[in-house]
C-alpha atoms as a PDB file:
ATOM      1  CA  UNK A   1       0.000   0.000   0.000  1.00  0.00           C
ATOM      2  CA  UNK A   2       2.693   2.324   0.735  1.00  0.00           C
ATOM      3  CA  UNK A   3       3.918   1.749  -2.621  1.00  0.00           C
ATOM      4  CA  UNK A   4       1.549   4.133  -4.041  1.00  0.00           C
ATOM      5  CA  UNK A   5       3.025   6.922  -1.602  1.00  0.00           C
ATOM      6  CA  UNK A   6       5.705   9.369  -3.406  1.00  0.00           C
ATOM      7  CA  UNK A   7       8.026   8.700  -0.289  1.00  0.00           C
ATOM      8  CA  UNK A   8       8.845   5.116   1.635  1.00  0.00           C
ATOM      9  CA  UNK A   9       6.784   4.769   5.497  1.00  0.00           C
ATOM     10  CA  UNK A  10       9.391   1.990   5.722  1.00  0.00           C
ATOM     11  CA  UNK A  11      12.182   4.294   5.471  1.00  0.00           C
ATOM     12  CA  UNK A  12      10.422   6.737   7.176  1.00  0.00           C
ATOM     13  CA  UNK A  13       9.540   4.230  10.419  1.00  0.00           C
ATOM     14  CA  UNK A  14      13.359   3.074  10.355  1.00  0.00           C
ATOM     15  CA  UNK A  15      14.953   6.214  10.323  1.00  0.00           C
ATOM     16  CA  UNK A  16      12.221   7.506  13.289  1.00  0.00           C
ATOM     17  CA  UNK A  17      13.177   4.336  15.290  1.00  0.00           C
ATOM     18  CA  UNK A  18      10.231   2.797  14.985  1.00  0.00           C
ATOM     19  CA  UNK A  19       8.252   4.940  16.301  1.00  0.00           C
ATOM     20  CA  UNK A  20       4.673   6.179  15.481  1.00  0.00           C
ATOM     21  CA  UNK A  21       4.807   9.396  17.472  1.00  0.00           C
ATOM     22  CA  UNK A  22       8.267  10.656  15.820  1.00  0.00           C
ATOM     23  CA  UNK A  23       6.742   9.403  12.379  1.00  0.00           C
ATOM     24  CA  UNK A  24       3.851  11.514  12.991  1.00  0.00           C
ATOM     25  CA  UNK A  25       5.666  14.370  14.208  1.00  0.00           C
ATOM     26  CA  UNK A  26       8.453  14.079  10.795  1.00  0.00           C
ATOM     27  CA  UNK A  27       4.658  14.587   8.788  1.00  0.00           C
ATOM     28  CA  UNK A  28       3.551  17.712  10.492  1.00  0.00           C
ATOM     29  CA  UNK A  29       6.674  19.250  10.153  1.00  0.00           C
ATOM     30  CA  UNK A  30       6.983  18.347   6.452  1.00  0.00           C
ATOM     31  CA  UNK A  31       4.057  19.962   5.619  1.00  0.00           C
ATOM     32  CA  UNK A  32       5.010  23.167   7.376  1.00  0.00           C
ATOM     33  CA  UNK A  33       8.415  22.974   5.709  1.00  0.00           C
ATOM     34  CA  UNK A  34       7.588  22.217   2.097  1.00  0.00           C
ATOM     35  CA  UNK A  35       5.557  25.364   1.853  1.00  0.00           C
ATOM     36  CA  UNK A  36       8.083  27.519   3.951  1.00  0.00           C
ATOM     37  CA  UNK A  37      11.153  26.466   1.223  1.00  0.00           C
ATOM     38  CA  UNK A  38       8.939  26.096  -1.670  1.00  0.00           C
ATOM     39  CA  UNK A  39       8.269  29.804  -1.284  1.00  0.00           C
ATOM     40  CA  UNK A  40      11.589  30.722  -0.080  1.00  0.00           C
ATOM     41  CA  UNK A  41      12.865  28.900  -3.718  1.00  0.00           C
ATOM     42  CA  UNK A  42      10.752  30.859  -5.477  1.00  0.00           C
ATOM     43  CA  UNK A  43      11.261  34.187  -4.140  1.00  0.00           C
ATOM     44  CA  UNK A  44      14.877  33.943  -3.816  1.00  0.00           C
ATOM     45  CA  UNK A  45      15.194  32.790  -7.308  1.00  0.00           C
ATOM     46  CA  UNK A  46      12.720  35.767  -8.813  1.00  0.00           C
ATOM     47  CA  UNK A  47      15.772  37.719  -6.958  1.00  0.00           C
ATOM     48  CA  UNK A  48      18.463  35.659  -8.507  1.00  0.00           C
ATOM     49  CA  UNK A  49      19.709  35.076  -4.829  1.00  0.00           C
ATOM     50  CA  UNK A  50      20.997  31.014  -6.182  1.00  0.00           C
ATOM     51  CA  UNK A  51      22.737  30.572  -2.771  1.00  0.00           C
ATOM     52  CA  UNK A  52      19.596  31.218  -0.966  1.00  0.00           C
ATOM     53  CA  UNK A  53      18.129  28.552  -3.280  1.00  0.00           C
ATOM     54  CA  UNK A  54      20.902  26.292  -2.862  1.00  0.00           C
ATOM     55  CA  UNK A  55      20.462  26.564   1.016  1.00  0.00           C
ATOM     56  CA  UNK A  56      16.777  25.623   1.265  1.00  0.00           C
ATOM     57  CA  UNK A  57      17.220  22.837  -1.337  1.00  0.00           C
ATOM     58  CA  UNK A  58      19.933  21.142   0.612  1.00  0.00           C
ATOM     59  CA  UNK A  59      17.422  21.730   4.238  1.00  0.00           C
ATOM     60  CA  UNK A  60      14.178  20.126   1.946  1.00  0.00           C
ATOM     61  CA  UNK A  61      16.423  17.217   0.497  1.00  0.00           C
ATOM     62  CA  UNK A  62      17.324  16.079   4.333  1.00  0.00           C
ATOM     63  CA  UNK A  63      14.404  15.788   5.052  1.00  0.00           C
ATOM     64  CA  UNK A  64      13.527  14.164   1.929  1.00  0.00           C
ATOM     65  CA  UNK A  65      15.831  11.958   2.722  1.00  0.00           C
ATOM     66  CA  UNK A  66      14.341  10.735   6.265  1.00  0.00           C
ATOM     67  CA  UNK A  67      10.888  10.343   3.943  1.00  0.00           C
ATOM     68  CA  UNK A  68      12.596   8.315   1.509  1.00  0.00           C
ATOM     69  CA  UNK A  69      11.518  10.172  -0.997  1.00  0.00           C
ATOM     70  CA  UNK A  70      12.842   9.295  -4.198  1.00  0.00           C
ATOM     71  CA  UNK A  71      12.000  11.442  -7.052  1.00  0.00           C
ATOM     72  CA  UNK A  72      12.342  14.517  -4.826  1.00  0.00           C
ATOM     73  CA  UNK A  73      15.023  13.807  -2.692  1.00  0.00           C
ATOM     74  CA  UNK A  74      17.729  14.150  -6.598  1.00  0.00           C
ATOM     75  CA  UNK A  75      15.510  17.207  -7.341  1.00  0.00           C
ATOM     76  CA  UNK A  76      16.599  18.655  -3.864  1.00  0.00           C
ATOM     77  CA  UNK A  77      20.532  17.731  -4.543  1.00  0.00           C
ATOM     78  CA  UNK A  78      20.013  18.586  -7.979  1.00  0.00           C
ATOM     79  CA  UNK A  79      18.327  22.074  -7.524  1.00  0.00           C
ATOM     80  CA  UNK A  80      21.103  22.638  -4.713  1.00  0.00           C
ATOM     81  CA  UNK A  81      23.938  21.648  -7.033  1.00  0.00           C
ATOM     82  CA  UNK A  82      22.850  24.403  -9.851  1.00  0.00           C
ATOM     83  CA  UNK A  83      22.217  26.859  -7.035  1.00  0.00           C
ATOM     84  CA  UNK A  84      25.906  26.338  -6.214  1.00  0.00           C
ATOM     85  CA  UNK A  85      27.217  26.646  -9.375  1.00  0.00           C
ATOM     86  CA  UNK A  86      25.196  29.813 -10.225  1.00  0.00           C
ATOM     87  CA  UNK A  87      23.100  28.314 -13.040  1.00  0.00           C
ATOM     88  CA  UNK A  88      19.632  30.459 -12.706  1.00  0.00           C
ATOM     89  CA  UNK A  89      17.981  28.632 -16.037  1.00  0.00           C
ATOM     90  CA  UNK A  90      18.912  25.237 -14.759  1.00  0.00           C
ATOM     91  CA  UNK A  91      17.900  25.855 -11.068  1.00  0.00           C
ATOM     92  CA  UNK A  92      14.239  27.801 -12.326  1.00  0.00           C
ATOM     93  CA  UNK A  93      14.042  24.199 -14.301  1.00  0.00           C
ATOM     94  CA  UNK A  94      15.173  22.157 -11.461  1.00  0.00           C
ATOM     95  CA  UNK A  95      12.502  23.826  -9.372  1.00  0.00           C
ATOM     96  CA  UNK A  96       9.496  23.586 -11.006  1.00  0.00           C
ATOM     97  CA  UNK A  97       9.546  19.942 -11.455  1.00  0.00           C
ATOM     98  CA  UNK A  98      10.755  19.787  -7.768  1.00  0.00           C
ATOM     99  CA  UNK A  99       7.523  21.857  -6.529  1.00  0.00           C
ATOM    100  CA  UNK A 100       5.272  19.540  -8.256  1.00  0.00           C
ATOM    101  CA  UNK A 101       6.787  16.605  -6.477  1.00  0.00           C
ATOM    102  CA  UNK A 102       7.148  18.358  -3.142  1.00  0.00           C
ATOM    103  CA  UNK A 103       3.336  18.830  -3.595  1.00  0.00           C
ATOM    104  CA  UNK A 104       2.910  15.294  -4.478  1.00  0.00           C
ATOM    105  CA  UNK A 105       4.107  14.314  -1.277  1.00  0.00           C
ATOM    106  CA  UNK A 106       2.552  17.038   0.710  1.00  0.00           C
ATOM    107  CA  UNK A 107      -0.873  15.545  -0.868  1.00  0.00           C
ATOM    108  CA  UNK A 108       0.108  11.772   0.428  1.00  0.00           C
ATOM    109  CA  UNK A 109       0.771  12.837   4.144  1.00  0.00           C
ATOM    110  CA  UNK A 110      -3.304  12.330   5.024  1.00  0.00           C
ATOM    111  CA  UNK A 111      -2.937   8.892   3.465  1.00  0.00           C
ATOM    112  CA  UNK A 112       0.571   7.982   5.298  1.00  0.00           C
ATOM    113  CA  UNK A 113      -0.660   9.034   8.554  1.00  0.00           C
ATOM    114  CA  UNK A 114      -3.610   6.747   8.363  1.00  0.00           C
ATOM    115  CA  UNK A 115      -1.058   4.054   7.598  1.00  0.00           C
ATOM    116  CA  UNK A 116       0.409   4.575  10.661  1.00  0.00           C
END
């Protein structure tokens, strides 16, 4: 079932120990998060600030990381790479595709809680 989720509750239960609570917790504060550095992308790209980008891309991917999630979680490193290196086309690229899958697994977080 979890499967159909854009992130891995397995991954997500091992790296929270286990635990339900933390799980739950890791949720709530995703979907606070994604919106906070989805916005933060965007603005700071619309004023070509690519470090700023580069900065909330790398805080997003850990966390994508602790989801599992694994179409966003190279979108994060990716969009943090080209934020690096300066690259404003490739980064305004990088970050539309990653704010459709950021949303994708904002959307599953009703379903993976009632996995839980």
């Amino acid at each position: 079932m979890s499967s159909e989720l854009p992130f891995s509750m397995e991954t997500l239960m091992e790296q929270c120990g286990g635990s339900k609570m933390v799980v739950e917790s890791v949720l709530n504060e995703f979907l606070v998060q994604v919106p906070n550095d989805t916005t933060e992308m965007e603005n700071q790209l619309a004023n070509g600030d690519l470090l700023a980008v580069s900065k909330a891309a790398h805080r997003l991917k850990g966390t994508a990381s602790v989801l599992g999630a694994s179409k966003l979680h190279p979108l994060c490193a990716a969009l943090e790479l080209a934020g690096k290196q300066g690259n404003a086309d490739e980064s305004a690229k990088i970050y539309s595709e990653l704010k459709i899958v950021a949303q994708q697994c904002v959307d599953a977080v009703p379903v993976a809680k009632a996995q839980l």
